[in-house]
N, C-alpha and C. Protein backbone atom coordinates (compact mmCIF):
# COMPACT_ATOMS: atom_id res chain seq x y z
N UNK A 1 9.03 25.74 -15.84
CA UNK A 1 10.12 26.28 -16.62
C UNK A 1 11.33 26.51 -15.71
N UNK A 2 12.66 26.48 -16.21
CA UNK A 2 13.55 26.43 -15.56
C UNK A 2 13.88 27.63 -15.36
N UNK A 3 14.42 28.27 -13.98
CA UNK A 3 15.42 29.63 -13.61
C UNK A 3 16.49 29.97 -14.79
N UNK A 4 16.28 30.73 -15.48
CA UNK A 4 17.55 30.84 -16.12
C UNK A 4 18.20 32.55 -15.79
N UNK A 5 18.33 32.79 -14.33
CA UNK A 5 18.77 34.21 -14.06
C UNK A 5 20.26 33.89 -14.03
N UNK A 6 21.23 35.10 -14.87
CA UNK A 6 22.51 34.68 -14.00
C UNK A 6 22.89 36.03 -13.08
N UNK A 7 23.23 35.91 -11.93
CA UNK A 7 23.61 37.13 -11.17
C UNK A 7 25.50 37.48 -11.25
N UNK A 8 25.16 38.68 -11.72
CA UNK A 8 26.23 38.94 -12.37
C UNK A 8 26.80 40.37 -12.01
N UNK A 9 28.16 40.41 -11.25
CA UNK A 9 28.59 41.50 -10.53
C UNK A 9 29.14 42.32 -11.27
N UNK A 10 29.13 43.67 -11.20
CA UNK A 10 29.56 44.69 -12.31
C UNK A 10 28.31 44.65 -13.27
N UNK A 11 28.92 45.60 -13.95
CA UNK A 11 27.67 45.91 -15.39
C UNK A 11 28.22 44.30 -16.66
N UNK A 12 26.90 43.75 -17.06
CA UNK A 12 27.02 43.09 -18.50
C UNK A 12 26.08 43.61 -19.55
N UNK A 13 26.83 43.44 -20.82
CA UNK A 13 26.13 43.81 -21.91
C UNK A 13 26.59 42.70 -22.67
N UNK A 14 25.79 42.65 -23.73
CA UNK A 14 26.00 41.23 -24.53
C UNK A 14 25.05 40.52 -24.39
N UNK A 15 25.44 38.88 -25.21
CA UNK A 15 24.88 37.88 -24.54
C UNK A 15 25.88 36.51 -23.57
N UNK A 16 24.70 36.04 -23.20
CA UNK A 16 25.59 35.08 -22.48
C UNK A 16 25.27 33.59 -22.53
N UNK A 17 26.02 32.97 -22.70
CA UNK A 17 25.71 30.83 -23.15
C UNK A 17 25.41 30.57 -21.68
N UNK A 18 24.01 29.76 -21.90
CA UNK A 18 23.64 29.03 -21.03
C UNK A 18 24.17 27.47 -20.63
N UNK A 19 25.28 27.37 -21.86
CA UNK A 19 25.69 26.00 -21.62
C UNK A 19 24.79 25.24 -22.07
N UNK A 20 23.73 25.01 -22.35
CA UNK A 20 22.82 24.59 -23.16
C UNK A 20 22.17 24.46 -24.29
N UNK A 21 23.44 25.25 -25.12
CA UNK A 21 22.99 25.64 -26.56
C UNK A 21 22.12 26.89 -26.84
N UNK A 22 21.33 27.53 -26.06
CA UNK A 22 20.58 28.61 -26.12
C UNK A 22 21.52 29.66 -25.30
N UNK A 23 21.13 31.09 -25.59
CA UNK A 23 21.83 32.64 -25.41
C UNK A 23 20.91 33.15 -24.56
N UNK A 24 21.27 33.80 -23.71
CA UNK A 24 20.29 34.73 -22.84
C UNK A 24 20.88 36.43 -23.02
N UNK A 25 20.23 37.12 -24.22
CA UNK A 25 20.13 38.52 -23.84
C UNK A 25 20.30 39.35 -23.19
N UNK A 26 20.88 40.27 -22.80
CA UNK A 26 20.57 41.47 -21.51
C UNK A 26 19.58 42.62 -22.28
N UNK A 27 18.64 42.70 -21.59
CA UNK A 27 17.33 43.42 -22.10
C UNK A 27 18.04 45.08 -22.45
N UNK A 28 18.43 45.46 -21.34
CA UNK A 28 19.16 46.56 -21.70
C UNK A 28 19.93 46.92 -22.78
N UNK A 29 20.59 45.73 -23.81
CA UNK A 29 21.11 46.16 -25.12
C UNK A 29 20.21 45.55 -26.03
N UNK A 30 18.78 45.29 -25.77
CA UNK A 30 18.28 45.03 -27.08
C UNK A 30 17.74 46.96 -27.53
N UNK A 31 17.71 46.16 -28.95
CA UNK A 31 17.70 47.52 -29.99
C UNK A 31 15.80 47.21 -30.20
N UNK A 32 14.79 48.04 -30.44
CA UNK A 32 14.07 47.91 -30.91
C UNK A 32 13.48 48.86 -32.28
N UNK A 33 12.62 48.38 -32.71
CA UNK A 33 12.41 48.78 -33.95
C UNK A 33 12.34 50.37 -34.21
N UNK A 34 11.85 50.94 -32.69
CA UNK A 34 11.56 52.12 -32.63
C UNK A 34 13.07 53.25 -32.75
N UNK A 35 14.00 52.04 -31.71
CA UNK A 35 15.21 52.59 -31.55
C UNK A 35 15.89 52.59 -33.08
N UNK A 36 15.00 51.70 -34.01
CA UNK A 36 16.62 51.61 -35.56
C UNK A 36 15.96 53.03 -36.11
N UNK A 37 14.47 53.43 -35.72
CA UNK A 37 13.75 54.08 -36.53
C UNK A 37 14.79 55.78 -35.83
N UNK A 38 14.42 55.91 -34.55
CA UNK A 38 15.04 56.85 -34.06
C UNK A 38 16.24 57.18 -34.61
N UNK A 39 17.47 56.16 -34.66
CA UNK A 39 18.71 56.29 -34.90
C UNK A 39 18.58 56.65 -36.74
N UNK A 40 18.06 56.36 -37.17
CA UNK A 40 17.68 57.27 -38.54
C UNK A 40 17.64 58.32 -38.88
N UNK A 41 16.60 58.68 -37.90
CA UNK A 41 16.23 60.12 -38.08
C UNK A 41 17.23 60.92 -37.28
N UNK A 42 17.54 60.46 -36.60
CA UNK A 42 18.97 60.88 -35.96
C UNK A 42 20.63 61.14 -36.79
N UNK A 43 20.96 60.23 -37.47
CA UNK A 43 21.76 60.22 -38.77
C UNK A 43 21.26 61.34 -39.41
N UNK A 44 19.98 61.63 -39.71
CA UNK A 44 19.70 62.20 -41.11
C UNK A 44 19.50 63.87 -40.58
N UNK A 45 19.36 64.09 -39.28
CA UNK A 45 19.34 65.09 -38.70
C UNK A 45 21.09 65.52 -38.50
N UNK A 46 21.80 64.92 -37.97
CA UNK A 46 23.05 64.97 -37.94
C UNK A 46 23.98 65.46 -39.24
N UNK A 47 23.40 64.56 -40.55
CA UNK A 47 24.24 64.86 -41.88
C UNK A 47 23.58 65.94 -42.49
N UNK A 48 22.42 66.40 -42.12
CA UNK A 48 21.81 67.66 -42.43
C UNK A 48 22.84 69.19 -42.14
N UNK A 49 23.08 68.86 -41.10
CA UNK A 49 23.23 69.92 -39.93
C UNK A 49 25.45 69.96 -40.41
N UNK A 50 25.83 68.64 -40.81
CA UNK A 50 26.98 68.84 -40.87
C UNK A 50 27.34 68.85 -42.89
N UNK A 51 26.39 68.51 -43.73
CA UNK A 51 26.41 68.72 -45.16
C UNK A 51 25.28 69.72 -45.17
N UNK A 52 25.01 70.89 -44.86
CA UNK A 52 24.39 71.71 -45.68
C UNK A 52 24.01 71.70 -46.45
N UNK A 53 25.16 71.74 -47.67
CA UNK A 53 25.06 72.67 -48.84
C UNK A 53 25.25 71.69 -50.76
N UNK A 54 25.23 69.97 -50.01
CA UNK A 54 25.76 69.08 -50.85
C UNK A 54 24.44 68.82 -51.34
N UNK A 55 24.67 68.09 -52.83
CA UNK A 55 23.48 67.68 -53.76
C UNK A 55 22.93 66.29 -52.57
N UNK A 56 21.88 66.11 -53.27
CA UNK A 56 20.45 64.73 -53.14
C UNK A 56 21.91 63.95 -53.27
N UNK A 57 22.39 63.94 -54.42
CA UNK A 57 23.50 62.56 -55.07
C UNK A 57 24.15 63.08 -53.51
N UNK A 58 25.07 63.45 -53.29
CA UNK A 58 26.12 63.38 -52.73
C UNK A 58 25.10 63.25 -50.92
N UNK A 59 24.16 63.84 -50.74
CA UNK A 59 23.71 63.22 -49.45
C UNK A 59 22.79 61.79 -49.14
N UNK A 60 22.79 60.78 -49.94
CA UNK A 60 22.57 59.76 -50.23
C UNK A 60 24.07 58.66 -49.86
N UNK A 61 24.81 59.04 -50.48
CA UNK A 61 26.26 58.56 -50.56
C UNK A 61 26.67 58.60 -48.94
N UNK A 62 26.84 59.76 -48.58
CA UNK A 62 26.96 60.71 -47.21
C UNK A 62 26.28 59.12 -46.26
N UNK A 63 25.23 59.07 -46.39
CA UNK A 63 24.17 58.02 -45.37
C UNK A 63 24.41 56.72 -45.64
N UNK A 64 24.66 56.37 -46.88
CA UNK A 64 24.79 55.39 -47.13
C UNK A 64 26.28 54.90 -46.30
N UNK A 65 27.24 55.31 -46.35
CA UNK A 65 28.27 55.60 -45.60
C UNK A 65 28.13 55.45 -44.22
N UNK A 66 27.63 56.56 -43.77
CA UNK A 66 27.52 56.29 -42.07
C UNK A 66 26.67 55.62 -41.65
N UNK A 67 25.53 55.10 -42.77
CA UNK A 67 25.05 53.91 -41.84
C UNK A 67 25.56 52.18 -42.13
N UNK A 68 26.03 52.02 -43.03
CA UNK A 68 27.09 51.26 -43.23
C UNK A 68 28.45 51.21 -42.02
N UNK A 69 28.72 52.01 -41.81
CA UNK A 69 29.48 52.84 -40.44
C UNK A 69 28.78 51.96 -39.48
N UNK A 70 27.96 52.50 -38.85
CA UNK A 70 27.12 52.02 -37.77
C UNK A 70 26.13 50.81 -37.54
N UNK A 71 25.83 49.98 -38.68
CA UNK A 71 25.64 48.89 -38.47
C UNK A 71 26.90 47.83 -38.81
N UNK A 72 28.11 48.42 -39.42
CA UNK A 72 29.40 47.53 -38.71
C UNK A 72 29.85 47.50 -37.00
N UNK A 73 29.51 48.74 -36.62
CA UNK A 73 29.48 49.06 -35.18
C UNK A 73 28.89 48.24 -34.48
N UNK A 74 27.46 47.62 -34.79
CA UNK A 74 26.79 47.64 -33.57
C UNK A 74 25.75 46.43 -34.64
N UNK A 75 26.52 44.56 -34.23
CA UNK A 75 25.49 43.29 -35.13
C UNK A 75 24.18 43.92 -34.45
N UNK A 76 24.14 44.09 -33.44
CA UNK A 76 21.96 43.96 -32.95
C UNK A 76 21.27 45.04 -33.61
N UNK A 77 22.20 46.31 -33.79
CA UNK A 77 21.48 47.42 -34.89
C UNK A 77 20.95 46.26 -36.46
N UNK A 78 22.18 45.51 -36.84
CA UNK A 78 22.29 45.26 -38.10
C UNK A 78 21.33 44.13 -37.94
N UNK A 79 21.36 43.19 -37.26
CA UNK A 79 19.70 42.20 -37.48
C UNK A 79 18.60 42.92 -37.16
N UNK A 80 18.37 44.13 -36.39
CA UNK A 80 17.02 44.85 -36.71
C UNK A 80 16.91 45.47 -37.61
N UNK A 81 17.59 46.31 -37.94
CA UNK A 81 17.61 46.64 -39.67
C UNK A 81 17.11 45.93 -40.94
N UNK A 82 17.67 44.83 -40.74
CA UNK A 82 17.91 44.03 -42.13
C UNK A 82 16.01 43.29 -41.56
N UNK A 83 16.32 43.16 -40.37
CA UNK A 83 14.58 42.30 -40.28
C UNK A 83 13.29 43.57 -40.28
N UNK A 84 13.95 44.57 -40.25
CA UNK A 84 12.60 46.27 -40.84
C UNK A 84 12.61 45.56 -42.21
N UNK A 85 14.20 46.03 -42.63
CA UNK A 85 13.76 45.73 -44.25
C UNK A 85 12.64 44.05 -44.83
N UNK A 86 13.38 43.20 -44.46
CA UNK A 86 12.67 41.98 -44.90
C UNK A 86 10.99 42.05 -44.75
N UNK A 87 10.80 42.96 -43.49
CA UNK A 87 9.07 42.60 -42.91
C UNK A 87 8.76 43.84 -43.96
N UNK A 88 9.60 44.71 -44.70
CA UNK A 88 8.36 46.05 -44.99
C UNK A 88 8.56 45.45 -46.85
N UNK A 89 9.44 44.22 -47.36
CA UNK A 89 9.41 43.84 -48.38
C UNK A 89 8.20 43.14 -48.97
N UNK A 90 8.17 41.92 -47.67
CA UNK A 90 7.53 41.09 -48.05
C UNK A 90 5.81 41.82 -48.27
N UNK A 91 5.59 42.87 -47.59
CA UNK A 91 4.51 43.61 -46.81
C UNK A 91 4.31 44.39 -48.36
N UNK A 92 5.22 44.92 -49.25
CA UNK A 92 4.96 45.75 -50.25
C UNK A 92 4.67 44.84 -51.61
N UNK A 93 5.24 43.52 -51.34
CA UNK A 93 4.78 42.37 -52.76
C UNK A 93 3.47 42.10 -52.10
N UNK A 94 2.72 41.87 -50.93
CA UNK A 94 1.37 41.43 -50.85
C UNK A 94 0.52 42.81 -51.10
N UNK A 95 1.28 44.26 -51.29
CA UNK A 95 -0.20 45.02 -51.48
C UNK A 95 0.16 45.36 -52.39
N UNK A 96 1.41 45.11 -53.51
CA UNK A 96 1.36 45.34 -54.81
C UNK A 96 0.33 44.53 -55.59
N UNK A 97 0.43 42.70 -55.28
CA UNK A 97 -0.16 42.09 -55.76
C UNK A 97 -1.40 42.04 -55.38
N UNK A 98 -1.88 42.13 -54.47
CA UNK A 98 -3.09 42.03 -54.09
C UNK A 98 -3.90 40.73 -54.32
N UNK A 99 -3.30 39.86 -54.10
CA UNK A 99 -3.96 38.33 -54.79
C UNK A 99 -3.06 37.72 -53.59
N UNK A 100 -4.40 36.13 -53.55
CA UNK A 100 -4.12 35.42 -52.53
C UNK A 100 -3.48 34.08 -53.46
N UNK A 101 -2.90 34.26 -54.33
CA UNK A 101 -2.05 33.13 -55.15
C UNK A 101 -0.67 33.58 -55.09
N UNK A 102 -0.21 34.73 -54.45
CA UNK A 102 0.72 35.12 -54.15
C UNK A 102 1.05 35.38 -52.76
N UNK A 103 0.10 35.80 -52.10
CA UNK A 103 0.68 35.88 -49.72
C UNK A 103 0.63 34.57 -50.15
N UNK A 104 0.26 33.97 -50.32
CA UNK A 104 0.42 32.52 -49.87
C UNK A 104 2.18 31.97 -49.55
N UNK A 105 2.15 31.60 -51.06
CA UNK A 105 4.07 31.75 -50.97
C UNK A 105 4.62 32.74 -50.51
N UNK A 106 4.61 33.71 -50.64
CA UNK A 106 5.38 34.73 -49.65
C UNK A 106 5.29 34.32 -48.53
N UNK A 107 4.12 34.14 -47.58
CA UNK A 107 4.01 33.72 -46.35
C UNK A 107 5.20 32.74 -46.15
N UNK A 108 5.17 31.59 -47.15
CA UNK A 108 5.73 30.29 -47.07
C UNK A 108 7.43 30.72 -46.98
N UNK A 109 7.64 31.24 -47.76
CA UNK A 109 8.86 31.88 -47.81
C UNK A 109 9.58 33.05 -46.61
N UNK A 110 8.58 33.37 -46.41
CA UNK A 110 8.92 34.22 -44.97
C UNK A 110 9.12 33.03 -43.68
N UNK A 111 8.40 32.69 -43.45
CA UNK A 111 8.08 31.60 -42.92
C UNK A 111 9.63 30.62 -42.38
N UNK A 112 10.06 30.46 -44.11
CA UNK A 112 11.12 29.67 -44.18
C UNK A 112 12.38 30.23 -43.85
N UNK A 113 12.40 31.69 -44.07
CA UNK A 113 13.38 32.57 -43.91
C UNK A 113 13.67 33.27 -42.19
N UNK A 114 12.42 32.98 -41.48
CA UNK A 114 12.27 33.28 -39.98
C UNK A 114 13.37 32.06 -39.11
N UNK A 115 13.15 30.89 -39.90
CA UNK A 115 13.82 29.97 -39.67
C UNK A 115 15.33 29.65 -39.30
């Protein structure tokens, strides 16, 4: 396999083109699942602490808001997000249905959608 280190003076964050059509990551800004989960409960601790005293309706709105907010902030929040949601979808039609005439296509469709 080929070296693909680049040494790189100062701090990088981002990614970076290999010139080859493929992206190389900096490990340090990946987001993981644990981190979208954290930053949740983090939001929801935060709008607690600064809405008190507002209805269910109006602290729904409240989140919906700032996390809309913050996954405009930050695309690598927003593809782990959106890929929690997709994996805990597909995950709730196979134990709703409970039938193997249905994971099947789902699989297929996930599958196609990983793509």
């Amino acid at each position: 396999m080929q070296d693909r280190s680049i040494n790189v003076g100062g701090s990088f964050q981002g990614v970076a083109n290999t010139g080859d059509n493929s992206l190389i990551q900096n490990s340090s800004n990946r987001i993981t699942d644990r981190d979208v989960a954290e930053i949740l409960a983090d939001m929801l601790k935060q709008l607690a602490q600064r809405y008190p005293n507002i209805s269910e309706v109006q602290k729904q709105t409240v989140f919906k808001m700032e996390l809309q907010q913050k996954l405009r902030e930050s695309p690598t929040l927003k593809q782990r997000f959106l890929g929690a949601v997709k994996a805990g979808g597909f995950e709730l039609a196979k134990v709703l249905t409970n039938n193997p005439f249905v994971s099947v296509p789902i699989e297929t469709v996930k599958g196609w959608l990983e793509v």
